[in-house]
N, C-alpha and C. Protein backbone atom coordinates (compact mmCIF):
# COMPACT_ATOMS: atom_id res chain seq x y z
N UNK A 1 7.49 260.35 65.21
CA UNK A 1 8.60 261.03 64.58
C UNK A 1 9.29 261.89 65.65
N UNK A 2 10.78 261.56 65.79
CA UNK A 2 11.14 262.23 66.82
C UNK A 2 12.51 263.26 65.90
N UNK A 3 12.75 264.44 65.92
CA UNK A 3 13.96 265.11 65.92
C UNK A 3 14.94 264.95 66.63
N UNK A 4 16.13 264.95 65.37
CA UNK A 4 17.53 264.33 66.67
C UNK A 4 17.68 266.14 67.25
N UNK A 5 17.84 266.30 68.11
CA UNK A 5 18.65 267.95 68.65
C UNK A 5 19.78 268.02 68.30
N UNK A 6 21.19 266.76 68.69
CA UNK A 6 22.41 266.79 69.03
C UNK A 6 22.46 267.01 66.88
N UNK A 7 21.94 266.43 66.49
CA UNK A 7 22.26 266.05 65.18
C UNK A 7 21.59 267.57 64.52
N UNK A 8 20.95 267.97 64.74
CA UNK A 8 20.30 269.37 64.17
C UNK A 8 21.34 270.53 64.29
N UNK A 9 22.08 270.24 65.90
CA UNK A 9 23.08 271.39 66.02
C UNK A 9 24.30 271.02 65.32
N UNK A 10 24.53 269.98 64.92
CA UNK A 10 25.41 269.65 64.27
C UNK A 10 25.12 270.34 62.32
N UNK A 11 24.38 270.39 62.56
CA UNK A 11 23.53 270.87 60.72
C UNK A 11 23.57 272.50 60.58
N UNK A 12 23.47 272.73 61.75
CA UNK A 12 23.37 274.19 62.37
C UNK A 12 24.67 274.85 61.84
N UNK A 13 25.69 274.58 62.73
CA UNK A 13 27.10 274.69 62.76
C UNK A 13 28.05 274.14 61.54
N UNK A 14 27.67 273.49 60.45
CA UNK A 14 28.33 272.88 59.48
C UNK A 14 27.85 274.10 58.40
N UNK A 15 26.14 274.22 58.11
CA UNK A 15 25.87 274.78 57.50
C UNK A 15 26.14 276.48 57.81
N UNK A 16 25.97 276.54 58.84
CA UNK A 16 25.30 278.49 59.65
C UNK A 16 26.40 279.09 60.63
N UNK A 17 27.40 278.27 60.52
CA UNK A 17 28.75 278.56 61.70
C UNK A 17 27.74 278.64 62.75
N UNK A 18 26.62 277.69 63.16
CA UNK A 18 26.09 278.47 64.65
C UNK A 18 25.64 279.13 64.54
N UNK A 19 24.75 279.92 63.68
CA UNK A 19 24.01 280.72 63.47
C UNK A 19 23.10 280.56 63.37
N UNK A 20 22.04 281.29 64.79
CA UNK A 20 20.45 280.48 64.78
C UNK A 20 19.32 281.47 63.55
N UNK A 21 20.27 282.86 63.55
CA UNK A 21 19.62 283.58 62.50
C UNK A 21 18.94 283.02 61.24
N UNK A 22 20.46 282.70 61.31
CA UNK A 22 20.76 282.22 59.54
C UNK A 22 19.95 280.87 59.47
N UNK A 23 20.46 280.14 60.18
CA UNK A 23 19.95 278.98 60.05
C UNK A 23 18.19 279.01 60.33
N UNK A 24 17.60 279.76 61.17
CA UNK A 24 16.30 279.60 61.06
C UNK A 24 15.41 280.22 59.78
N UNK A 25 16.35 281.03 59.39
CA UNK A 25 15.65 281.87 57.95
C UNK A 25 16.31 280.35 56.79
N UNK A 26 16.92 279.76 56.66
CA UNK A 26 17.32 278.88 55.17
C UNK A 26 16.31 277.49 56.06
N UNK A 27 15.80 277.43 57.23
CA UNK A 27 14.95 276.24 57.31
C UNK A 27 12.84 277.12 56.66
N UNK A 28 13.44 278.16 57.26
CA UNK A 28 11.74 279.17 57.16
C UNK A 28 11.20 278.86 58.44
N UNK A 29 11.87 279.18 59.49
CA UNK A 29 10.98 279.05 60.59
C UNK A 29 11.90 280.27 61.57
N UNK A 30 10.99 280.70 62.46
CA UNK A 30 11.44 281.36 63.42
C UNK A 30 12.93 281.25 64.53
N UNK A 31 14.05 281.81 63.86
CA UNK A 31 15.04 281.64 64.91
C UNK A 31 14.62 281.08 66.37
N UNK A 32 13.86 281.98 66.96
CA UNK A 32 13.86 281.53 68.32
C UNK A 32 12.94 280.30 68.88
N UNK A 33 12.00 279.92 67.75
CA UNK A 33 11.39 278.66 68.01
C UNK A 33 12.60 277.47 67.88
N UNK A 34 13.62 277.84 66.46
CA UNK A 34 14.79 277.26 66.83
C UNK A 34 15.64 277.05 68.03
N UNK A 35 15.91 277.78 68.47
CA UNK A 35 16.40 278.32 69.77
C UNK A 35 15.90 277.42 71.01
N UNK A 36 14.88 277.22 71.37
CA UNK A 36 13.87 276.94 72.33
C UNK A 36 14.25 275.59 72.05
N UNK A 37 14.12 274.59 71.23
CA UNK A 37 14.23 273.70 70.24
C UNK A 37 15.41 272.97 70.55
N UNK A 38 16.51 273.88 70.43
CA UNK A 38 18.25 273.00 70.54
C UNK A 38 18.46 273.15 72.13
N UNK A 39 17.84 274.07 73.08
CA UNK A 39 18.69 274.18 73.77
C UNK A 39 17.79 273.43 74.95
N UNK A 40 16.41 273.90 75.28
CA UNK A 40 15.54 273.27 75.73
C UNK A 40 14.46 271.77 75.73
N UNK A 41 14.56 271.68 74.05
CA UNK A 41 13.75 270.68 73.81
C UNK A 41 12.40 270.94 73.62
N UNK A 42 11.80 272.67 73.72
CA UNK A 42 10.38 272.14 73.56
C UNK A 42 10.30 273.04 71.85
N UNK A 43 9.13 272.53 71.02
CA UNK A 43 8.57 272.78 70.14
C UNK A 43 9.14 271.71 68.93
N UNK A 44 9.81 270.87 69.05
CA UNK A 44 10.41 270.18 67.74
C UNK A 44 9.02 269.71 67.41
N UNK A 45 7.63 270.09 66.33
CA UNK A 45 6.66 269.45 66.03
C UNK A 45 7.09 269.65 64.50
N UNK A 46 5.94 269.26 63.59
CA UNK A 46 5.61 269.18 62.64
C UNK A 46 6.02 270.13 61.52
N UNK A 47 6.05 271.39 62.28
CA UNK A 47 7.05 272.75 61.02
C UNK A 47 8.22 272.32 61.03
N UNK A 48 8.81 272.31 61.98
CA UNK A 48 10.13 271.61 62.34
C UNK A 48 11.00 270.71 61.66
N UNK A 49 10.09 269.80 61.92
CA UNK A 49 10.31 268.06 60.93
C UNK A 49 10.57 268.65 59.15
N UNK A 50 9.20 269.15 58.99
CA UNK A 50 8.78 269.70 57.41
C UNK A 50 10.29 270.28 57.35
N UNK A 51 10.46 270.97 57.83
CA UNK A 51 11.69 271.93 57.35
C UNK A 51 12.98 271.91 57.29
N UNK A 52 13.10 270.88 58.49
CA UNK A 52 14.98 270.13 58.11
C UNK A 52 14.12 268.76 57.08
N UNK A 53 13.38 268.60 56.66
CA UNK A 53 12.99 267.28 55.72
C UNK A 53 13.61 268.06 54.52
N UNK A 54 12.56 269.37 54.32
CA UNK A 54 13.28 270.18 53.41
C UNK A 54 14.47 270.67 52.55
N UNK A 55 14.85 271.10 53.82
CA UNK A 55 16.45 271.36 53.94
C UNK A 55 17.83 270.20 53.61
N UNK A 56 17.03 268.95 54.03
CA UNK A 56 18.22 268.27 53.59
C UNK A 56 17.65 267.70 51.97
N UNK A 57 16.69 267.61 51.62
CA UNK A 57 16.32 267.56 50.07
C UNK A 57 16.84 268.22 49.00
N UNK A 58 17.00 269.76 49.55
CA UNK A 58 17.50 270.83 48.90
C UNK A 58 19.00 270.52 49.31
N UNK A 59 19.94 270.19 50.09
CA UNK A 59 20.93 269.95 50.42
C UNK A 59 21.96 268.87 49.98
N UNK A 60 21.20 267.36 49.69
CA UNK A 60 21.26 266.36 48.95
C UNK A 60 21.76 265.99 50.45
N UNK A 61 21.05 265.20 51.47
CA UNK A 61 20.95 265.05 52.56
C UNK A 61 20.32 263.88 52.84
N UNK A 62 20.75 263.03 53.58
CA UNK A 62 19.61 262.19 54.56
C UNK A 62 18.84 262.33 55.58
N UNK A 63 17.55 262.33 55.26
CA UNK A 63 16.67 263.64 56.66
C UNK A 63 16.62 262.21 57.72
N UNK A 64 17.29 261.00 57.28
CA UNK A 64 16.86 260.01 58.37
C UNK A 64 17.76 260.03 59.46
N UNK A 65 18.90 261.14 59.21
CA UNK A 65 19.98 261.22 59.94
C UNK A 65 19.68 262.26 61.23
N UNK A 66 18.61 262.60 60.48
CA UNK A 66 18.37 264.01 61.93
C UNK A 66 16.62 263.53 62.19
N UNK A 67 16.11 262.73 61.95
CA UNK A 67 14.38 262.50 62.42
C UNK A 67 14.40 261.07 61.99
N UNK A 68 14.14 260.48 63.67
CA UNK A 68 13.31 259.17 63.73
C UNK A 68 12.04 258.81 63.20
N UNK A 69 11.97 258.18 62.50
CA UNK A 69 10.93 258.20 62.08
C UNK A 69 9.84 256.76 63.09
């Protein structure tokens, strides 16, 4: 299972104007693990996945659009 990044910041910015605040509190995970995540690449694991899976459920979303499965 891989996380898209380009496609996450895109979810980011539609939903959060870019807001890693916001956006890491409506996924439930730590802004700056977010952070680390879009800009670097490291930590996209398993909370991660869970939580934009989440997010686009609650959203009426396709989570296949942002995670390879």
């Amino acid at each position: 299972m891989k996380i898209k990044r380009q496609k996450v910041m895109e979810l980011m910015d539609t939903y959060c104007n870019g807001n890693y605040n916001r956006f890491g509190r409506e996924l439930g995970i730590d802004p700056s693990h977010l952070y680390r995540f879009i800009n670097k690449g490291i930590g996209g694991g398993k909370k991660l996945a869970g939580a934009v899976i989440k997010f686009c459920k609650v959203n009426s979303l396709d989570f296949e659009d942002y995670i390879e499965l």
